[in-house]
N, C-alpha and C. Protein backbone atom coordinates (compact mmCIF):
# COMPACT_ATOMS: atom_id res chain seq x y z
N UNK A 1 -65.44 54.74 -33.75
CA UNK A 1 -66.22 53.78 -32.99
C UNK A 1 -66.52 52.58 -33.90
N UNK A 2 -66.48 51.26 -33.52
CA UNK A 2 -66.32 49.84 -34.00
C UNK A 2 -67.98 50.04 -34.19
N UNK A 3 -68.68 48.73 -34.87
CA UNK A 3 -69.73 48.47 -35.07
C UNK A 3 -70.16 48.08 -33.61
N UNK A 4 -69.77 46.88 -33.31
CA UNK A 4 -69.87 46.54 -31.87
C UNK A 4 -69.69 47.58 -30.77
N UNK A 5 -69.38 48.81 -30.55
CA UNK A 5 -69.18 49.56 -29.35
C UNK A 5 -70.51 50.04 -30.08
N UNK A 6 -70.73 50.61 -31.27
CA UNK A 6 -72.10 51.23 -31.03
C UNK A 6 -73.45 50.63 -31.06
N UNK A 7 -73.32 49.20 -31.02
CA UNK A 7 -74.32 48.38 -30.69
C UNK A 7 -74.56 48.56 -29.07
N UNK A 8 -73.47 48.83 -28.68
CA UNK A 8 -73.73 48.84 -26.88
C UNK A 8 -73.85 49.87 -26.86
N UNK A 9 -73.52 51.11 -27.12
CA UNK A 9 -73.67 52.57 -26.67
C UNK A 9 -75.13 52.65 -26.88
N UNK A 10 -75.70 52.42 -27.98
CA UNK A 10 -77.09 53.26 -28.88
C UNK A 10 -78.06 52.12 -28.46
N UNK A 11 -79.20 52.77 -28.07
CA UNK A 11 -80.60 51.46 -28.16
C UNK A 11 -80.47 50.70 -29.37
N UNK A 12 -80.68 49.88 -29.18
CA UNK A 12 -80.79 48.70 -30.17
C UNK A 12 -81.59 48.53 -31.62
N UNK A 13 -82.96 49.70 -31.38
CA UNK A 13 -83.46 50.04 -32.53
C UNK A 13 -83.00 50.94 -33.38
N UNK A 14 -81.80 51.58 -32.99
CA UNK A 14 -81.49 52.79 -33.70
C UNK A 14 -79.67 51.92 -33.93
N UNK A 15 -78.97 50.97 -34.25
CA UNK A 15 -78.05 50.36 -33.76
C UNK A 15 -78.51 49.59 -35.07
N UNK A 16 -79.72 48.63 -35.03
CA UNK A 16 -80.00 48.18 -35.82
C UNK A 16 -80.32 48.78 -37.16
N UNK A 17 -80.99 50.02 -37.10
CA UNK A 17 -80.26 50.90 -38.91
C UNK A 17 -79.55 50.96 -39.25
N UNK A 18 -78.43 51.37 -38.34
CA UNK A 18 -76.77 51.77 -38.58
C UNK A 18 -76.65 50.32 -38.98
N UNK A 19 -76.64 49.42 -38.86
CA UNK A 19 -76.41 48.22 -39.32
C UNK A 19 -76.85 48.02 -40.66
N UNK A 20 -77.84 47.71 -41.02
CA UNK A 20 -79.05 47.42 -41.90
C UNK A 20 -78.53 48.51 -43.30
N UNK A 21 -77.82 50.22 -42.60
CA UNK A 21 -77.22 50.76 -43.45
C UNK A 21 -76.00 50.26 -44.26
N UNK A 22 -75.21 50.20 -42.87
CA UNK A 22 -73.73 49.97 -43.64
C UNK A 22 -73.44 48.40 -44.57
N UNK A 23 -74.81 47.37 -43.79
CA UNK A 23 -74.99 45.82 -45.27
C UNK A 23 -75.38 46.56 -46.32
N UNK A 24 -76.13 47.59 -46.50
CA UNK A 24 -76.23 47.77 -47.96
C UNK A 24 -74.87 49.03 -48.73
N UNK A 25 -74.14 49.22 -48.08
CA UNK A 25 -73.47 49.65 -48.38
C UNK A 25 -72.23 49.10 -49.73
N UNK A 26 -72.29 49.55 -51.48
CA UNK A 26 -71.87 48.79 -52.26
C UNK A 26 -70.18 48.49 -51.95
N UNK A 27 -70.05 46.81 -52.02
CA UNK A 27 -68.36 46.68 -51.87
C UNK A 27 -67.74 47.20 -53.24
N UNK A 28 -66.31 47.17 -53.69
CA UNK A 28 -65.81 47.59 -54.64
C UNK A 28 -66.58 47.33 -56.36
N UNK A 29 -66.30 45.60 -55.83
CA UNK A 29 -66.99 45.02 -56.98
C UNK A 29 -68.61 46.14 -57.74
N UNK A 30 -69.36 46.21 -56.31
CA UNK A 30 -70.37 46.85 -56.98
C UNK A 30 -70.41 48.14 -57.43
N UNK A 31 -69.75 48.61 -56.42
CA UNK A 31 -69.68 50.18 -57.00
C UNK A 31 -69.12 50.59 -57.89
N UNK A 32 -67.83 50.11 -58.54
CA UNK A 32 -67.68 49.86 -59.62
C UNK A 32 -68.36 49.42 -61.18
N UNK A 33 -69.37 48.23 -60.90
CA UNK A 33 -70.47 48.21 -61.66
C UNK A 33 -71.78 49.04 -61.44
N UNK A 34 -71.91 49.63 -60.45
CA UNK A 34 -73.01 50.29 -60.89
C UNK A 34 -72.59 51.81 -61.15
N UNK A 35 -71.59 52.49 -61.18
CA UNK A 35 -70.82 53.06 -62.08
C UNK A 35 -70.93 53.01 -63.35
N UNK A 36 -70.84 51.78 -64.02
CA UNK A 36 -71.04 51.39 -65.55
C UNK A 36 -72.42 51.35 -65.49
N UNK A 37 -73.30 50.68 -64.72
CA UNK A 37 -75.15 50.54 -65.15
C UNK A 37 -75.34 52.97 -65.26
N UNK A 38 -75.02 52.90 -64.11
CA UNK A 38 -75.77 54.13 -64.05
C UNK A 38 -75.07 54.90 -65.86
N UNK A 39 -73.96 54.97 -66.12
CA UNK A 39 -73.15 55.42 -67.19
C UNK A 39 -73.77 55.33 -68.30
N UNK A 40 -73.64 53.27 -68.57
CA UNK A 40 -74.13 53.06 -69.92
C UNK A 40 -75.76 54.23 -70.36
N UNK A 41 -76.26 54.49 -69.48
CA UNK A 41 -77.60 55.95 -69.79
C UNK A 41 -76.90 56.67 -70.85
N UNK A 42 -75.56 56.64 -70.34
CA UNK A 42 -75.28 57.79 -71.55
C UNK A 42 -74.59 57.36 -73.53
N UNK A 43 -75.07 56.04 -73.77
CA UNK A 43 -74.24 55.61 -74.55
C UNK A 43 -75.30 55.87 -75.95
N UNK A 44 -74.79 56.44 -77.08
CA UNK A 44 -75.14 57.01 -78.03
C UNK A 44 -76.04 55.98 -79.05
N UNK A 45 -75.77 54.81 -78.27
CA UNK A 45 -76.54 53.81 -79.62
C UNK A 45 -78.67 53.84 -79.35
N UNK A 46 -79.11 53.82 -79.67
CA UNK A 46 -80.74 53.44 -79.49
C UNK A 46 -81.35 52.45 -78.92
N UNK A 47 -80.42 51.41 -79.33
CA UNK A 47 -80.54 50.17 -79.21
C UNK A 47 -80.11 49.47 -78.16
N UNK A 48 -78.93 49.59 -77.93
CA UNK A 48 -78.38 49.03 -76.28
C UNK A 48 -77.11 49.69 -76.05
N UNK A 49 -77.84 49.99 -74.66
CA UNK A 49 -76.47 50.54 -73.86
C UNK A 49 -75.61 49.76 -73.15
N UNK A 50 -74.53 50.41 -73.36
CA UNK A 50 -73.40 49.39 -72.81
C UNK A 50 -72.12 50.38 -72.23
N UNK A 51 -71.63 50.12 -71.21
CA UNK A 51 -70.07 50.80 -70.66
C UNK A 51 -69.35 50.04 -70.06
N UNK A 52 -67.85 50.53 -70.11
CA UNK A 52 -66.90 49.58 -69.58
C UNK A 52 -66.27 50.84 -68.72
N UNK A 53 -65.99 50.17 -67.41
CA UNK A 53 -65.03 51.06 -66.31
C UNK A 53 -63.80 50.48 -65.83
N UNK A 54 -62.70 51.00 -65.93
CA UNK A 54 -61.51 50.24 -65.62
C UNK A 54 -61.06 50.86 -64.30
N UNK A 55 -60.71 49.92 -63.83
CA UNK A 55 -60.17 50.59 -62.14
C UNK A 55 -59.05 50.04 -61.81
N UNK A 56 -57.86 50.36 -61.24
CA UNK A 56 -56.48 50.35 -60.42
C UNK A 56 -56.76 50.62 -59.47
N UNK A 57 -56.04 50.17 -58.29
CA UNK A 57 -55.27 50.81 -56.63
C UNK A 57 -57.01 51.48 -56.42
N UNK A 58 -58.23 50.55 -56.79
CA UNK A 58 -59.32 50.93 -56.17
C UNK A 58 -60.12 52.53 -56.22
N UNK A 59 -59.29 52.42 -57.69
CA UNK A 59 -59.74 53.77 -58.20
C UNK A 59 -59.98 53.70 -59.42
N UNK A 60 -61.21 54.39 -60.28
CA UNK A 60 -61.83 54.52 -61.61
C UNK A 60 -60.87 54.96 -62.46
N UNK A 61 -60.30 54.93 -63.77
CA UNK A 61 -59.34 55.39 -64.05
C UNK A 61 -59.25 55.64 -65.55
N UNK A 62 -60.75 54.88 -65.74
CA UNK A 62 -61.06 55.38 -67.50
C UNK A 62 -62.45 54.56 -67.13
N UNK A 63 -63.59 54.73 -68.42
CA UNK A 63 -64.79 54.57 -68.74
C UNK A 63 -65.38 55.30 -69.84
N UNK A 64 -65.73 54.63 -70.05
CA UNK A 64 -66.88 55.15 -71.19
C UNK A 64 -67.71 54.28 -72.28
N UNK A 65 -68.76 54.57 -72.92
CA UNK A 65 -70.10 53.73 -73.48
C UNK A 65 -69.51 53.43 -74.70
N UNK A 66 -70.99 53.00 -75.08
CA UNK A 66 -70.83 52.72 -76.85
C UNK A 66 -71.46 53.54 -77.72
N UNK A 67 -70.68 53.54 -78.53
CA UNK A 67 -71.22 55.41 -79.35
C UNK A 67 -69.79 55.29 -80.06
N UNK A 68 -70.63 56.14 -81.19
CA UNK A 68 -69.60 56.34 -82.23
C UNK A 68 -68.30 57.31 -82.30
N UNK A 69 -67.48 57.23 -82.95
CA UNK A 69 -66.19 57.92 -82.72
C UNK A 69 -66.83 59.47 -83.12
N UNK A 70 -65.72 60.22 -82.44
CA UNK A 70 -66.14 61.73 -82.77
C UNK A 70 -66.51 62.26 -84.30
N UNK A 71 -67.66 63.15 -84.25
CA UNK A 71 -67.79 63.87 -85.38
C UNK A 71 -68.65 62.64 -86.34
N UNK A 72 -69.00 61.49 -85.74
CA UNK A 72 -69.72 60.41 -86.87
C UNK A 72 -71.21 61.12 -85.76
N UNK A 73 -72.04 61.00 -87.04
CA UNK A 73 -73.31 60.89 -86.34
C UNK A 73 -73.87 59.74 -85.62
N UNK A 74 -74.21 59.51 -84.48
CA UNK A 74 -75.06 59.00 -83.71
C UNK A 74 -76.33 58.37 -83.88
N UNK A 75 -77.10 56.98 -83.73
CA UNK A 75 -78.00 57.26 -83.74
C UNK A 75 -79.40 57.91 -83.24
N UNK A 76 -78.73 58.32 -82.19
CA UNK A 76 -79.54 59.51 -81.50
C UNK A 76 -79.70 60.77 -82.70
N UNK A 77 -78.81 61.19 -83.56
CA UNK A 77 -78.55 62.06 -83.76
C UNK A 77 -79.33 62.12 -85.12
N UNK A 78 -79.42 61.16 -85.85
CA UNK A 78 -79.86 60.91 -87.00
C UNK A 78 -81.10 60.40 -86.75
N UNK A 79 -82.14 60.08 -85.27
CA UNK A 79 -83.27 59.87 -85.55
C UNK A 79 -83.48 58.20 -85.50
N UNK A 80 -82.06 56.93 -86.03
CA UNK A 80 -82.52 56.07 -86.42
C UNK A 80 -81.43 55.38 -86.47
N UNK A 81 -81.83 53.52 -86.86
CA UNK A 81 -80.34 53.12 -85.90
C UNK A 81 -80.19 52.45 -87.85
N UNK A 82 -78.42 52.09 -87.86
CA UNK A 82 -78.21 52.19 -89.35
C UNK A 82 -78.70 50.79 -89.11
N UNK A 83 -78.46 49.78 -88.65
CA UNK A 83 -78.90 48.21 -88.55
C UNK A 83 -80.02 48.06 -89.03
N UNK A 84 -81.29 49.11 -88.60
CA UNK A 84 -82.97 48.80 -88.88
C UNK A 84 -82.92 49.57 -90.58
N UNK A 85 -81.75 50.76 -90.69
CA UNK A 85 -82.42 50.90 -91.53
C UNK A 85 -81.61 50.09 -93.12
N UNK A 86 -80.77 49.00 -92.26
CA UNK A 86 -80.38 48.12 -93.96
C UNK A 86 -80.84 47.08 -93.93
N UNK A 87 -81.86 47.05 -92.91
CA UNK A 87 -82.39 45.59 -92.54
C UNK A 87 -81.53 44.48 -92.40
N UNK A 88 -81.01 45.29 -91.20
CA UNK A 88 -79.85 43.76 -90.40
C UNK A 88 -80.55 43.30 -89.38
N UNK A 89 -79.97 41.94 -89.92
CA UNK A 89 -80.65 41.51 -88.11
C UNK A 89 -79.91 42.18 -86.93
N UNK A 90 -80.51 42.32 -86.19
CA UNK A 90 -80.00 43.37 -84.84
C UNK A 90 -79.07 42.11 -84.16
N UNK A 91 -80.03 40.97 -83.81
CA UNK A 91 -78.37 40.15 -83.21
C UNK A 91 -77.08 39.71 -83.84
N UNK A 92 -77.05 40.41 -84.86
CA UNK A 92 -75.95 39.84 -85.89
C UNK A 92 -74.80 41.48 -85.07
N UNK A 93 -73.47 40.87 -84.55
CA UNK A 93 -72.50 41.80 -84.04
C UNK A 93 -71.95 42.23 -84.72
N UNK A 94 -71.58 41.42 -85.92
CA UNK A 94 -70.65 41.73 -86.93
C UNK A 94 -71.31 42.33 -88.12
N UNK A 95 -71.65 43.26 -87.95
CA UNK A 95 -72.49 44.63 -89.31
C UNK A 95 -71.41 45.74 -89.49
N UNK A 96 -71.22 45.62 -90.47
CA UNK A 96 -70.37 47.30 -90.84
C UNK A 96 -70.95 48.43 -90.76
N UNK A 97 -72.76 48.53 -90.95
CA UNK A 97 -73.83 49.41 -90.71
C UNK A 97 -73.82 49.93 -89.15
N UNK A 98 -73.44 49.22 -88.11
CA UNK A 98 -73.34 49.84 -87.42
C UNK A 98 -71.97 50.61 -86.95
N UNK A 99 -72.05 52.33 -86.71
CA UNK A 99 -70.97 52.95 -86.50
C UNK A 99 -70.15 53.00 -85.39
N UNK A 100 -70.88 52.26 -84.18
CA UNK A 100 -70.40 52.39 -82.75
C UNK A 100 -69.36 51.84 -82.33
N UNK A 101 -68.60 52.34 -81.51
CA UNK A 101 -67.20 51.41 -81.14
C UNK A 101 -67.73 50.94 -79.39
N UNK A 102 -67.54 49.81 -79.70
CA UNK A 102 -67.99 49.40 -78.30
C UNK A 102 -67.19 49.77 -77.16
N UNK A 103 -68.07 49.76 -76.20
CA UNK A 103 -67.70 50.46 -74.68
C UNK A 103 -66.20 50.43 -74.04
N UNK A 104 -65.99 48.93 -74.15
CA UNK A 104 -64.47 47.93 -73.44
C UNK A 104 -63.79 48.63 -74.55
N UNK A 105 -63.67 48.82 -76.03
CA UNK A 105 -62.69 49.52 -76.74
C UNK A 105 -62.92 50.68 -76.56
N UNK A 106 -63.21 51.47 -76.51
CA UNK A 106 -63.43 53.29 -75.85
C UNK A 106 -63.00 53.27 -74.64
N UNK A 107 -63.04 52.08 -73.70
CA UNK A 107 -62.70 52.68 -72.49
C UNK A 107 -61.18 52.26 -72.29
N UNK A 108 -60.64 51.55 -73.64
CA UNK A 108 -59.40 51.71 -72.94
C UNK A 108 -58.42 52.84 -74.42
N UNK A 109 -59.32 53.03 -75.10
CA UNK A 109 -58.46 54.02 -76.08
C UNK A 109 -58.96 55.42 -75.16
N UNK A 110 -59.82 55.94 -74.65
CA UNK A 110 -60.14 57.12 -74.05
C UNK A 110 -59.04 57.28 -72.91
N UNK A 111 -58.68 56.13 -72.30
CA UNK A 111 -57.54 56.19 -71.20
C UNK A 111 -56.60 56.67 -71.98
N UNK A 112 -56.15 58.14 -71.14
CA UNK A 112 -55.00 58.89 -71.87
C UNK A 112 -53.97 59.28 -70.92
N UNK A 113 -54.13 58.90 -69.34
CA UNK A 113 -52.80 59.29 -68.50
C UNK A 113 -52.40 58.20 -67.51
N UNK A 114 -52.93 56.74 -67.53
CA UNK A 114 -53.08 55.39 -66.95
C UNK A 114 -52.57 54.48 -67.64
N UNK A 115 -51.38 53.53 -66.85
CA UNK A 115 -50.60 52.40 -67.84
C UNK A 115 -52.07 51.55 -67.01
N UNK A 116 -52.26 50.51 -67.62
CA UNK A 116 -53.69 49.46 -67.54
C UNK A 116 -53.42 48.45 -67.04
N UNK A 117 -51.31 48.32 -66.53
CA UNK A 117 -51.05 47.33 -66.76
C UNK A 117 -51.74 46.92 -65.21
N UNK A 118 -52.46 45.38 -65.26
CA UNK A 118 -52.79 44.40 -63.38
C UNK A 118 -53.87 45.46 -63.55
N UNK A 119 -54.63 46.63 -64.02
CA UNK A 119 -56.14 46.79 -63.76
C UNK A 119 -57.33 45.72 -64.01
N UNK A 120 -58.29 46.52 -63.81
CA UNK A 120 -59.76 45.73 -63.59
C UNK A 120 -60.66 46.25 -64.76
N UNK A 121 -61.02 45.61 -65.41
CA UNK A 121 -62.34 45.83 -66.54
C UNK A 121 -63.65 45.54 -66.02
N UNK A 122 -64.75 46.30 -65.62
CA UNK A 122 -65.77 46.03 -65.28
C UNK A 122 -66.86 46.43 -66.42
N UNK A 123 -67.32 45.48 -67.26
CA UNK A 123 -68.34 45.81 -68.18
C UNK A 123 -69.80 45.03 -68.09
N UNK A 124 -70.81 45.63 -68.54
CA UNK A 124 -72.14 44.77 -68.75
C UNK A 124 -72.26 43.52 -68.81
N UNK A 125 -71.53 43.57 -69.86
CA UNK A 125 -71.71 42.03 -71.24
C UNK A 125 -70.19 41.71 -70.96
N UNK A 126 -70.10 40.30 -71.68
CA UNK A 126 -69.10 39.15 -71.95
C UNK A 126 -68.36 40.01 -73.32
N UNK A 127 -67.13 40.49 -73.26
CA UNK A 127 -66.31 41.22 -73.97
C UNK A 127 -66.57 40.57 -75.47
N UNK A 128 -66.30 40.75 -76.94
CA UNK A 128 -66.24 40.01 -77.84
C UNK A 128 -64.69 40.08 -78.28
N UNK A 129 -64.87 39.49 -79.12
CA UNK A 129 -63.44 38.50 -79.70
C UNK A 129 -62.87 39.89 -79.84
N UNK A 130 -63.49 41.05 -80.74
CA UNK A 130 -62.23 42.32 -80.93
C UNK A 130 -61.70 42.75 -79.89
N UNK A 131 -62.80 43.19 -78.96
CA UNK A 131 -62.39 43.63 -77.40
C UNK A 131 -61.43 42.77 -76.36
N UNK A 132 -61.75 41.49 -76.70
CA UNK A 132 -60.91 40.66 -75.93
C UNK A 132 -59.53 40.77 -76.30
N UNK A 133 -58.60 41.22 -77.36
CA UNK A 133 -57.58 41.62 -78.26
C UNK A 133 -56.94 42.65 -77.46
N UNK A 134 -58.19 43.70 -77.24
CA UNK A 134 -57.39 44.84 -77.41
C UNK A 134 -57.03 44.81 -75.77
N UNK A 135 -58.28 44.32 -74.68
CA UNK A 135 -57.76 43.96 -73.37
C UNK A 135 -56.44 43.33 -73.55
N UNK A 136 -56.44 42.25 -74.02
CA UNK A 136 -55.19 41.28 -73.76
C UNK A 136 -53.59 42.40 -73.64
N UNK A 137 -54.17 43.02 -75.29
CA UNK A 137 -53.33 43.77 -75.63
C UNK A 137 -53.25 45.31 -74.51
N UNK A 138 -53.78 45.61 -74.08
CA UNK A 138 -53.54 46.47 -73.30
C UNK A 138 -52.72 46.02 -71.74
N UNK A 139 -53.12 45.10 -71.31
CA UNK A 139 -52.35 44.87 -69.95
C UNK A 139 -53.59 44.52 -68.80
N UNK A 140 -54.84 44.73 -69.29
CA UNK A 140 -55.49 44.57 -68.03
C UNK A 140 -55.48 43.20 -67.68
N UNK A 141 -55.86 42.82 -66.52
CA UNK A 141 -56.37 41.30 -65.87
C UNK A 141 -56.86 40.86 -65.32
N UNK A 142 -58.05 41.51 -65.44
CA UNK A 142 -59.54 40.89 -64.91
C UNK A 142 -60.38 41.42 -65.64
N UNK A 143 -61.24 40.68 -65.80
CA UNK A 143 -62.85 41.51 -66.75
C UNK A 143 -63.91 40.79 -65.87
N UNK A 144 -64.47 41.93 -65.18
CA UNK A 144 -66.14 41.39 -64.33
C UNK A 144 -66.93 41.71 -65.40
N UNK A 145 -68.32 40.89 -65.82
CA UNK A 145 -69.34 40.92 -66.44
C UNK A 145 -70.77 40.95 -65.64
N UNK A 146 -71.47 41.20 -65.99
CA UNK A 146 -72.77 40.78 -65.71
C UNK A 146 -73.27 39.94 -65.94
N UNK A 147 -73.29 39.79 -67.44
CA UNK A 147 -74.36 38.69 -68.33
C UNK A 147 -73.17 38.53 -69.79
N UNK A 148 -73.88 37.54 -70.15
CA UNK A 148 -73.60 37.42 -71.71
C UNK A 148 -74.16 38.23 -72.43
N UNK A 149 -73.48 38.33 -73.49
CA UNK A 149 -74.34 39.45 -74.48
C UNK A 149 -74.97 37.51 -75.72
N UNK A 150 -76.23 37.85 -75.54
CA UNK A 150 -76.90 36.69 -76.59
C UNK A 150 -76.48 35.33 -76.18
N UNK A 151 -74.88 35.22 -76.63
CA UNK A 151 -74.28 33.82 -76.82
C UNK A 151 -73.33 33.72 -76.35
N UNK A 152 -72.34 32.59 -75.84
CA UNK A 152 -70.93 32.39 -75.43
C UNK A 152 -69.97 32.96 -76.13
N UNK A 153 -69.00 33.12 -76.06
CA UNK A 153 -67.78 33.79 -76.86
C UNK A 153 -66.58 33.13 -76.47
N UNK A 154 -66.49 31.68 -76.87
CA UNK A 154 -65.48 31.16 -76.98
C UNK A 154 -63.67 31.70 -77.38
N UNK A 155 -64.01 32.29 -78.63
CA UNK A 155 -62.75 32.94 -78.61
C UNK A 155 -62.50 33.75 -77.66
N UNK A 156 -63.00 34.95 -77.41
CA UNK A 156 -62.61 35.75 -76.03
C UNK A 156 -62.10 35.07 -75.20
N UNK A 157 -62.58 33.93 -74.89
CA UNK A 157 -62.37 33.05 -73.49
C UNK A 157 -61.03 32.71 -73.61
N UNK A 158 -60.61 32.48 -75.57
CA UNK A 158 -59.42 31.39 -75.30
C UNK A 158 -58.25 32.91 -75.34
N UNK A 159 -58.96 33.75 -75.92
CA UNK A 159 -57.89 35.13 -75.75
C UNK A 159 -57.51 35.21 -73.98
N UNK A 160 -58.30 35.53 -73.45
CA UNK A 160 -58.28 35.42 -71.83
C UNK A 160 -57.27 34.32 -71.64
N UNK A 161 -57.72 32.95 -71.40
CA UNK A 161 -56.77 31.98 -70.46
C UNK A 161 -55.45 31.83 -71.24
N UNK A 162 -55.27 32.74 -72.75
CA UNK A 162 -54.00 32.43 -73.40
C UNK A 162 -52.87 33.86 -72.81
N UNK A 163 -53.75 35.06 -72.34
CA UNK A 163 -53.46 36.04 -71.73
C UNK A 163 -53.07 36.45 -70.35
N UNK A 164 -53.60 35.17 -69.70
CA UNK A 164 -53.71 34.89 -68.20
C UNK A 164 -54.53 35.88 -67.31
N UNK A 165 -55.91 36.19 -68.12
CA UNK A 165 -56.93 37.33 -67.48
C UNK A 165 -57.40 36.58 -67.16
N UNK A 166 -58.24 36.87 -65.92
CA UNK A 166 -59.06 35.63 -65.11
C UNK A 166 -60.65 37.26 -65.34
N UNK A 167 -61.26 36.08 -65.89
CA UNK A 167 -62.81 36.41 -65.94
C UNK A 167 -64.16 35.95 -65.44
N UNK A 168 -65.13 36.67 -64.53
CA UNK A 168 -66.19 35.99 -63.86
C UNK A 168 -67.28 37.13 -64.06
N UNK A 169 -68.41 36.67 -64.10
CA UNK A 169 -69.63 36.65 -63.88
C UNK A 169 -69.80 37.24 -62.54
N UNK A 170 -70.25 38.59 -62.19
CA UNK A 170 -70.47 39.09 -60.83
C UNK A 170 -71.79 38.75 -60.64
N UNK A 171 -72.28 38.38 -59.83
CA UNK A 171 -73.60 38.47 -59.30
C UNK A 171 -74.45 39.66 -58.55
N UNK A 172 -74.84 40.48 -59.04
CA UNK A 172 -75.29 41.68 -59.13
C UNK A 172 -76.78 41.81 -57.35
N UNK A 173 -76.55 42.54 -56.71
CA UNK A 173 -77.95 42.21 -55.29
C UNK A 173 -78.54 43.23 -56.10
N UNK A 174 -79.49 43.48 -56.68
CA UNK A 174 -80.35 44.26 -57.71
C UNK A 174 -81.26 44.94 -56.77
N UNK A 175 -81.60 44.44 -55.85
CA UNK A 175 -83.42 44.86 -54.68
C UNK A 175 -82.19 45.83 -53.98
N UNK A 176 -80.82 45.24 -53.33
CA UNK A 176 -80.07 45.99 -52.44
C UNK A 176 -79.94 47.02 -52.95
N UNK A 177 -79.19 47.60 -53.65
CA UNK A 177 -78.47 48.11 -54.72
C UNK A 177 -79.44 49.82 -55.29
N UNK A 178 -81.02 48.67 -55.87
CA UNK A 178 -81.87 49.84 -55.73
C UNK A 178 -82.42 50.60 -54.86
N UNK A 179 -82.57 49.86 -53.61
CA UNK A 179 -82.58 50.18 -52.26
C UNK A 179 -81.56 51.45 -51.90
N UNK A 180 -80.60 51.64 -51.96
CA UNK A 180 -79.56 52.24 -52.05
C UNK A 180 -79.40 53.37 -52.61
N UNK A 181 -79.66 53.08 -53.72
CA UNK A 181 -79.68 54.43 -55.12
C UNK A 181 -80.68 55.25 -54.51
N UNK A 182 -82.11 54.68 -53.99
CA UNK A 182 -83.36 55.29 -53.90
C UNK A 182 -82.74 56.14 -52.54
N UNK A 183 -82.52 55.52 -51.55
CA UNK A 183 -82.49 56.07 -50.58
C UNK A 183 -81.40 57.44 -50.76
N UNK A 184 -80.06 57.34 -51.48
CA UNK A 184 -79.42 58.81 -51.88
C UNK A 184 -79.87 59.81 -52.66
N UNK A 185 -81.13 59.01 -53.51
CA UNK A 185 -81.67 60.11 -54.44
C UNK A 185 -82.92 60.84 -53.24
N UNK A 186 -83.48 59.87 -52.43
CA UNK A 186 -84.29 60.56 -51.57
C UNK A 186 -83.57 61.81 -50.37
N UNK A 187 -82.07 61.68 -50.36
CA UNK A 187 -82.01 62.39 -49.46
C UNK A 187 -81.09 63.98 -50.07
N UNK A 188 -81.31 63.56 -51.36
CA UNK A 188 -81.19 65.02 -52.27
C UNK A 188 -82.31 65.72 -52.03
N UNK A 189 -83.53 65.53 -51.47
CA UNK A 189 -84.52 66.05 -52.06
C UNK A 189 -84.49 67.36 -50.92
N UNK A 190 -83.44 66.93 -49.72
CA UNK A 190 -84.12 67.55 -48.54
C UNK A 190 -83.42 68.41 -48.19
């Protein structure tokens, strides 16, 4: 049944939920990112979480956070993040103190049965210059962001348009979205 036949079949107040439901219903773009929001929860650093999800043919097909390679301790794990304790500045990206491999590089070295080639990168933040490399170098061609991480990243950008990845800024419905989450977590309860 079409939207429109059950606007005429059903009273109009009950027509109008079914409606009101299926607008908040997330399109690809989102569900895909909130995939990565809900994820990055799980990313090993103290300090900020971050994940990258790659998707093909409208399907998830690798992901994963930022956190250190196997068998390195964590700063979860150790209590404490190495940045605070050599007294780095925390917005400084480029620290050897920190052990973490960022999200966009884990999520495409963790991909172990997916060619990448024409996929989708959906991450938090604005990729940095290493990550932008290893995208290029992998095959994907698109990267959705959220936000910038701090500052612009010019190089990335010129890695991108020299790569022919087209990159944008999603605009995130945040009230919808939570609206959404709440209402599936409310209907676990029952």
């Amino acid at each position: 049944m079409t939207l429109p036949e059950i606007k005429d079949f059903m009273p109009k107040t009950i027509a109008k939920d079914i409606i009101k439901e299926k607008s908040i219903r997330p399109n690809r773009d989102q569900y895909f990112m909130l995939s990565a929001i809900i994820a990055a929860t799980r990313a090993s650093c103290i300090k900020f979480n971050s994940w990258a999800v790659i998707a093909k043919n409208k399907r998830i097909i690798a992901s994963w956070y930022n956190g250190n390679p196997p068998w390195v301790p964590s700063c979860h794990e150790q209590w404490f993040c190495n940045k605070d304790a050599a007294w780095v500045d925390r917005s400084s990206k480029w620290s050897w103190h920190c052990l973490a491999t960022h999200a966009e590089a884990n999520a495409i070295v963790q991909n172990h049965e997916q060619n990448l080639q024409w996929a989708t990168m959906y991450c938090l933040h604005f990729p940095c210059n290493e990550c932008a490399k290893l995208i290029a170098s992998s095959g994907i061609k698109e990267v959705v962001y959220l936000k910038m991480y701090r500052e612009s990243v010019p190089k990335a950008e010129l890695i991108f348009n020299h790569a022919w990845i087209t990159f944008r800024q999603m605009d995130m419905h945040y009230d919808q979205m939570l609206e959404k989450i709440e209402q599936v977590m409310k209907s676990t309860k029952e």
